[in-house]
C-alpha atoms as a PDB file:
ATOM      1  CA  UNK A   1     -14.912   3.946  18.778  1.00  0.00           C
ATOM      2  CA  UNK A   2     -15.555   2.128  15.434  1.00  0.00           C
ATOM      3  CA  UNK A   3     -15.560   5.476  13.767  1.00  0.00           C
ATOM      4  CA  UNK A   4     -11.827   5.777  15.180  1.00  0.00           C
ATOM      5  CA  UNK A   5     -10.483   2.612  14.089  1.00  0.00           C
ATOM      6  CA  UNK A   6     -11.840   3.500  10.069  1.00  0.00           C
ATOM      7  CA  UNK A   7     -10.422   7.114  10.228  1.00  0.00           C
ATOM      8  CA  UNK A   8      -6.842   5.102  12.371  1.00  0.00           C
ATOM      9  CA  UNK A   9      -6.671   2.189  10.173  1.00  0.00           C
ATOM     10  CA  UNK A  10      -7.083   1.963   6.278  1.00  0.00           C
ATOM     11  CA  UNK A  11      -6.255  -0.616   3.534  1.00  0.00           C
ATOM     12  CA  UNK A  12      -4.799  -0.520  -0.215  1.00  0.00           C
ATOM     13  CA  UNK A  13      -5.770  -3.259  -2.466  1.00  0.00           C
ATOM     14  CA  UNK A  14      -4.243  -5.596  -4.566  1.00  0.00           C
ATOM     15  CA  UNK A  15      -6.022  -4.385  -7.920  1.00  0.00           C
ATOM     16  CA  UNK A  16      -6.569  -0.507  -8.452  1.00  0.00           C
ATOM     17  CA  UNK A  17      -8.396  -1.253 -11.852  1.00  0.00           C
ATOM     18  CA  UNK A  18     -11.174  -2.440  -9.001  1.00  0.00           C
ATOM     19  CA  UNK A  19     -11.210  -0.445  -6.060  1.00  0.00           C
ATOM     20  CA  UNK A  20     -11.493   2.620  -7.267  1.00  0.00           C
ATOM     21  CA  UNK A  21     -15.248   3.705  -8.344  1.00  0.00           C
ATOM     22  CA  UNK A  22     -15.056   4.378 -12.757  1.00  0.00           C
ATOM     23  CA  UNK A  23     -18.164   7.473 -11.755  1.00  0.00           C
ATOM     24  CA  UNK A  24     -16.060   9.728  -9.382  1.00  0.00           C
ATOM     25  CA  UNK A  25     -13.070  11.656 -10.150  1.00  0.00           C
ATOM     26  CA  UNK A  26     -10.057  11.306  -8.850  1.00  0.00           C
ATOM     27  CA  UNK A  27     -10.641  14.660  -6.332  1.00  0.00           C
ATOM     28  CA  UNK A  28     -13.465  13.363  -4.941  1.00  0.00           C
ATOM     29  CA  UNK A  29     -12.486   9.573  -4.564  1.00  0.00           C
ATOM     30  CA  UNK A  30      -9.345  10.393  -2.585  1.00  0.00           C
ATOM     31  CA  UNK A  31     -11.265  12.729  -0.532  1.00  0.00           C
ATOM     32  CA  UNK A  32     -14.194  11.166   0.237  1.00  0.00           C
ATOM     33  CA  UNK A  33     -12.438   9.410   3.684  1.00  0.00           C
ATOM     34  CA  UNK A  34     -11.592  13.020   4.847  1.00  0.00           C
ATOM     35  CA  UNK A  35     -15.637  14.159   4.506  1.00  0.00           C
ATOM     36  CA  UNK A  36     -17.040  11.582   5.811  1.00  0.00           C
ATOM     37  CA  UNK A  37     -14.563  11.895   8.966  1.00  0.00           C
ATOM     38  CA  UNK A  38     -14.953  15.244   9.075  1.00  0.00           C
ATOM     39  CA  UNK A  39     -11.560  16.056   8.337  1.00  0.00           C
ATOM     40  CA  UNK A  40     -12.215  18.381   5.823  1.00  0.00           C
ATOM     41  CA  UNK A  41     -15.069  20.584   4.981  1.00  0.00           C
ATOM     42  CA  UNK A  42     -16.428  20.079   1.333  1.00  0.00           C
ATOM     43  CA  UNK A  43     -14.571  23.950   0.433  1.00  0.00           C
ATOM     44  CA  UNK A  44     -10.954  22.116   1.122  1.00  0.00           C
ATOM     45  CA  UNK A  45     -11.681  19.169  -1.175  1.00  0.00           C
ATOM     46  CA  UNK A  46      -9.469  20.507  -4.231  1.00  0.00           C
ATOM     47  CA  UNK A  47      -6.533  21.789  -1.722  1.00  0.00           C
ATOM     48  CA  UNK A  48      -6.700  18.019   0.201  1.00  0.00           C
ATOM     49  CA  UNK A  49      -7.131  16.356  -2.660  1.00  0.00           C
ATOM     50  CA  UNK A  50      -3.991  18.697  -4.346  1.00  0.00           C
ATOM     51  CA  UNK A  51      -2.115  17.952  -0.889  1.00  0.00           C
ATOM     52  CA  UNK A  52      -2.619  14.462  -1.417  1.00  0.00           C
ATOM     53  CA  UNK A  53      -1.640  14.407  -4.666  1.00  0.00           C
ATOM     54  CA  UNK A  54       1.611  15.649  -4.083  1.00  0.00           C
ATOM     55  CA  UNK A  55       2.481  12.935  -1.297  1.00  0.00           C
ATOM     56  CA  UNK A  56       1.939  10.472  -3.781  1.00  0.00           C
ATOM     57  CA  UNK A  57       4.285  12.213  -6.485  1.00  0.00           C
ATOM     58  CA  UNK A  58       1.053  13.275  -8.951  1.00  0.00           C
ATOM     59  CA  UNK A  59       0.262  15.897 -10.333  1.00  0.00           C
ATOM     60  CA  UNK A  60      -2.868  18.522 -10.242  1.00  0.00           C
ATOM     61  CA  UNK A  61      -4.176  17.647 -13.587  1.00  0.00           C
ATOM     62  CA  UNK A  62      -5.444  14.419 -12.043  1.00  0.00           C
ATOM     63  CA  UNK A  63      -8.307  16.314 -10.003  1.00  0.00           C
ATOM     64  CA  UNK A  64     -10.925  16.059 -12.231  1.00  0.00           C
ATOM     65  CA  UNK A  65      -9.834  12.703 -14.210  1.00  0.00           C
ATOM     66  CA  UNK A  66     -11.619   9.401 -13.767  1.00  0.00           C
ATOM     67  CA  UNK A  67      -9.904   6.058 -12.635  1.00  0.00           C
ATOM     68  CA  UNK A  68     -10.045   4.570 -16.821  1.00  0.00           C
ATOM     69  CA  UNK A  69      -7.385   7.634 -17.568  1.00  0.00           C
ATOM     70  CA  UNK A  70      -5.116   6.762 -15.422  1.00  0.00           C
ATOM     71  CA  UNK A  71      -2.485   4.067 -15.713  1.00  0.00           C
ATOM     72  CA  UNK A  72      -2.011   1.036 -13.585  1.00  0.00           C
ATOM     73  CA  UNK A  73       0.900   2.607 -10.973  1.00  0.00           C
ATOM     74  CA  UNK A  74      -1.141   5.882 -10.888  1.00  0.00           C
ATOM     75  CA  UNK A  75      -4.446   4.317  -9.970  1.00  0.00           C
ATOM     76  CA  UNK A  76      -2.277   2.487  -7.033  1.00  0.00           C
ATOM     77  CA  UNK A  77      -1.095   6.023  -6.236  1.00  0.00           C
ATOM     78  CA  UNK A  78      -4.345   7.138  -6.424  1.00  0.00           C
ATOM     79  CA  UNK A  79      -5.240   4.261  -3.894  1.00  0.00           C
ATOM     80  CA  UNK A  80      -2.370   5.357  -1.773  1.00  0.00           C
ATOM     81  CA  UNK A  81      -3.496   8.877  -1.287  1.00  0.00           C
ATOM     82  CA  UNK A  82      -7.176   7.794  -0.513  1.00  0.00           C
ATOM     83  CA  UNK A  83      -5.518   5.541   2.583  1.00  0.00           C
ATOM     84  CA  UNK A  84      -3.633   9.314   3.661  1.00  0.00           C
ATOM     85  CA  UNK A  85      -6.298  11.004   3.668  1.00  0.00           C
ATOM     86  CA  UNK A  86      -7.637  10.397   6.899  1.00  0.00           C
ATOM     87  CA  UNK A  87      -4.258  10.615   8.607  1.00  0.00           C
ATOM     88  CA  UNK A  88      -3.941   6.779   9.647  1.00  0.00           C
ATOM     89  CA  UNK A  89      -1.333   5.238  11.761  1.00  0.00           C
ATOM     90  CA  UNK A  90      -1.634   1.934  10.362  1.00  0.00           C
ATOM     91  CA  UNK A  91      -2.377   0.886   7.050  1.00  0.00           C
ATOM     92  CA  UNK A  92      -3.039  -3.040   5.573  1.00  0.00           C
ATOM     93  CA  UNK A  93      -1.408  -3.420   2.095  1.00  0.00           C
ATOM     94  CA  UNK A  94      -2.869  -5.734   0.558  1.00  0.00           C
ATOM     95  CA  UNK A  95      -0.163  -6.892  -2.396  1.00  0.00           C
ATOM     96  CA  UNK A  96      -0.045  -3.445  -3.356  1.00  0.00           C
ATOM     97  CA  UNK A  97       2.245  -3.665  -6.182  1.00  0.00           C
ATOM     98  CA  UNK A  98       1.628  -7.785  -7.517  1.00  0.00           C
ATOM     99  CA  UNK A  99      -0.732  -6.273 -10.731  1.00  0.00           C
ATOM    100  CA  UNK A 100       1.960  -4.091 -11.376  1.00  0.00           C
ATOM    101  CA  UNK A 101       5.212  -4.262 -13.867  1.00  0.00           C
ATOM    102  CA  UNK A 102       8.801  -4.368 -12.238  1.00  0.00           C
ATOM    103  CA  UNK A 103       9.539  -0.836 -12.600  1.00  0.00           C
ATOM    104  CA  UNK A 104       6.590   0.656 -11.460  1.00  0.00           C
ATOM    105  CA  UNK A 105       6.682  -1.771  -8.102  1.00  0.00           C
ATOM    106  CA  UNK A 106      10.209  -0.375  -7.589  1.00  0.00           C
ATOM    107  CA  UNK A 107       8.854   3.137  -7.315  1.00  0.00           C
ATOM    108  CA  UNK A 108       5.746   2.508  -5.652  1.00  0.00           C
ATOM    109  CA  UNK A 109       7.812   0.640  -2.895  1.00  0.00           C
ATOM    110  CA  UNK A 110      10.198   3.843  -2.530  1.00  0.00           C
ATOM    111  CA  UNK A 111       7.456   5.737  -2.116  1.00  0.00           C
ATOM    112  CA  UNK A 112       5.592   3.493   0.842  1.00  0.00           C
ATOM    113  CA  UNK A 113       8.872   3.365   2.375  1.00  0.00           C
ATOM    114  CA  UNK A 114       9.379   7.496   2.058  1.00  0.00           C
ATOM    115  CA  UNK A 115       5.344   8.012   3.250  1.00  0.00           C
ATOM    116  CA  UNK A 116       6.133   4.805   5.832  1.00  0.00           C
ATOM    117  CA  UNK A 117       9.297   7.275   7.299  1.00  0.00           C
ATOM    118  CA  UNK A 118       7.662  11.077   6.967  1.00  0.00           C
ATOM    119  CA  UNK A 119       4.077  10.097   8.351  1.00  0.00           C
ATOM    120  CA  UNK A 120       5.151   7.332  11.102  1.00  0.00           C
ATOM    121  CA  UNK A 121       2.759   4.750   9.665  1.00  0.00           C
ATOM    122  CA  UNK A 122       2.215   0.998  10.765  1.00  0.00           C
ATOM    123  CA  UNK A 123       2.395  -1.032   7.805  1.00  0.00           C
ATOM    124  CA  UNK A 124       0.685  -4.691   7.263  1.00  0.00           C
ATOM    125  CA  UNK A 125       2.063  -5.620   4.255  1.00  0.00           C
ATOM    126  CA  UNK A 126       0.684  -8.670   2.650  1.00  0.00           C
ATOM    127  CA  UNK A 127       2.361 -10.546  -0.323  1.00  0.00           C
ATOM    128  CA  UNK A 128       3.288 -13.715  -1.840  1.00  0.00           C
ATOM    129  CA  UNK A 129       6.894 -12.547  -3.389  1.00  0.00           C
ATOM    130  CA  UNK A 130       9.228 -12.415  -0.454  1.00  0.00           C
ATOM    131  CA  UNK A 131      12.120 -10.534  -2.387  1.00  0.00           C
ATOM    132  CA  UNK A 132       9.128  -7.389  -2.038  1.00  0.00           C
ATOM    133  CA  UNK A 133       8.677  -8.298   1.896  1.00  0.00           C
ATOM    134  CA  UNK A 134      12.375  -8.347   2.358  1.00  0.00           C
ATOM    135  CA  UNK A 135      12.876  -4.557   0.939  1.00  0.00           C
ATOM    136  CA  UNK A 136       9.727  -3.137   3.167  1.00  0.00           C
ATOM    137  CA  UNK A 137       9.176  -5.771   6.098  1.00  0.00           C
ATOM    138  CA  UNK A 138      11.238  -5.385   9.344  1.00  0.00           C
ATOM    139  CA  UNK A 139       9.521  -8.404  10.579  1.00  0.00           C
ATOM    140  CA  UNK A 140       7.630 -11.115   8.779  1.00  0.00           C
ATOM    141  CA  UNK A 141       4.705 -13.307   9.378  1.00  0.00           C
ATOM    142  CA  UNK A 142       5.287 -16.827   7.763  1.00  0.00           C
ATOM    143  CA  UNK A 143       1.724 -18.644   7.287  1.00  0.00           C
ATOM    144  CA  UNK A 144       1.141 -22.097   5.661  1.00  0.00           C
ATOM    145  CA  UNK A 145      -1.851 -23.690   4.944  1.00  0.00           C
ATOM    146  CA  UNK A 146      -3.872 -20.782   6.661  1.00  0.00           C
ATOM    147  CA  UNK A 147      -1.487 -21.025  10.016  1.00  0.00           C
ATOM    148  CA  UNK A 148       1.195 -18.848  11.251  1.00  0.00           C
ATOM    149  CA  UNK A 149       4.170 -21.255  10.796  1.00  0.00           C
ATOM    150  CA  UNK A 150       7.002 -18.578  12.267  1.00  0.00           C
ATOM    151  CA  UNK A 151       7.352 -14.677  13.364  1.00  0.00           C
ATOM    152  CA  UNK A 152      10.902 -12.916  13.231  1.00  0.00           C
ATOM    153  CA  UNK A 153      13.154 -10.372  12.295  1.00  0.00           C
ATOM    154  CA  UNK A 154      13.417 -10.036   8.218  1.00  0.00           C
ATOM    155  CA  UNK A 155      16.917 -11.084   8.789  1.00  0.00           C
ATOM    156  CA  UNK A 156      16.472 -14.118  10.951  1.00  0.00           C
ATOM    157  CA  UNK A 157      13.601 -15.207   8.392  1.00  0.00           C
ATOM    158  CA  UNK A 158      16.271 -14.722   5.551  1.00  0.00           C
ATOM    159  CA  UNK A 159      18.686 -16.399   7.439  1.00  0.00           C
ATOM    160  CA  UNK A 160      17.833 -18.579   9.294  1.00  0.00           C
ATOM    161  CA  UNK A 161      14.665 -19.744   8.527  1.00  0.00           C
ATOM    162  CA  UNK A 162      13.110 -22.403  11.109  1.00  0.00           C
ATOM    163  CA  UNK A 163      10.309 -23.527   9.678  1.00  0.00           C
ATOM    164  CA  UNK A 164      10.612 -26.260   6.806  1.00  0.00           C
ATOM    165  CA  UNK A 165       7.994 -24.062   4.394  1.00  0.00           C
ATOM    166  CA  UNK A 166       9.754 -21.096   5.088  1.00  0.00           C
ATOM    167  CA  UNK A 167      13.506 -22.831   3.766  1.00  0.00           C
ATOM    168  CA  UNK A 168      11.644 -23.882   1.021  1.00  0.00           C
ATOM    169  CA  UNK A 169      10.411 -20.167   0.311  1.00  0.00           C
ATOM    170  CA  UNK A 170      13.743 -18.812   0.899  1.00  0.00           C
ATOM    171  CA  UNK A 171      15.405 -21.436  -1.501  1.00  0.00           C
ATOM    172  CA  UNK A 172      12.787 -20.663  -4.328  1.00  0.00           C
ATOM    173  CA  UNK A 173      14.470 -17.044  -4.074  1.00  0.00           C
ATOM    174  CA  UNK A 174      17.603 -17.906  -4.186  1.00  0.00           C
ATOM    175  CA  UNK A 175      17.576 -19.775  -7.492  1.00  0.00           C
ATOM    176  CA  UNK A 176      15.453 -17.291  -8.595  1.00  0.00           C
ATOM    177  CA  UNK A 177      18.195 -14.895  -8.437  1.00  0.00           C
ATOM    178  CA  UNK A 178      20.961 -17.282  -9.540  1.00  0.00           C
ATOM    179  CA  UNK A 179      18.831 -18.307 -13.161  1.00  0.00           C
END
């Protein structure tokens, strides 16, 4: 049953510079999930790995390049389409776009948000910057000093907050967007 919950449940990391291995290329990293699941037999690697490379809005050309020739939001991408390829249902993002710049995060977000819709995923999003969680997060999980200080709707957390941390949180935001 293990085997089940790897192939069900996978995980995209905070830094793409580091969790994607500098030796493979790009083919073989985001297909590696699908062989050892046995999703895929090793003659389907370049049509997955193509496949894949669509969902995430890449092109071919990336098949046979390594991690160091690809830029920041295309190595998260690249990260993305690894997660797909063993069909999950839920996936942990772990501040998926924090190491990126504003623009990219804007299109990486569409993009989990179009993959969240056309594949039916579960996402566990996990971030410090609250204006991100608000544009993904139906609900959100409030912690403080390792502890789970309140669970609600997006809304209710925005607007009525209950927790003293969480007004504090939700006031740093606001003047955020007022300065």
């Amino acid at each position: 049953k293990i085997n089940n919950l790897r192939k069900d449940v996978q995980i995209v990391f905070q830094n793409p510079y580091l969790s994607l291995n500098p030796k493979l290329k790009i083919k073989d990293i985001i297909t590696e999930g699908a062989l050892v699941h046995k999703i895929i037999d090793k003659n389907d690697v370049v049509k997955k790995a193509q496949e894949l490379l669509s969902l995430v809005e890449l092109k071919k050309d990336f098949l046979d390049r390594r991690p160091d020739e690809c830029s920041g939001g295309e190595r998260q991408r690249i990260c993305i389409a690894r997660a797909l390829s063993t069909g999950p249902k839920f996936i942990v993002l772990d501040e998926p776009v924090s190491s990126l710049d504003l623009t990219i995060q804007v299109k990486i977000l569409d993009l989990l948000l179009r993959l969240k819709k056309e594949f039916n995923l579960t996402y566990l999003f996990i971030s410090h910057d609250l204006r991100v969680i608000e544009s993904v997060a139906s609900r959100v999980m409030v912690m403080y000093r390792g502890k789970i200080v309140e669970i609600a709707s997006t809304n209710d957390i925005y607007n009525s907050p209950i927790h003293t941390y969480t007004e504090k949180l939700i006031t740093c935001i606001k003047k955020s967007l007022t300065n």
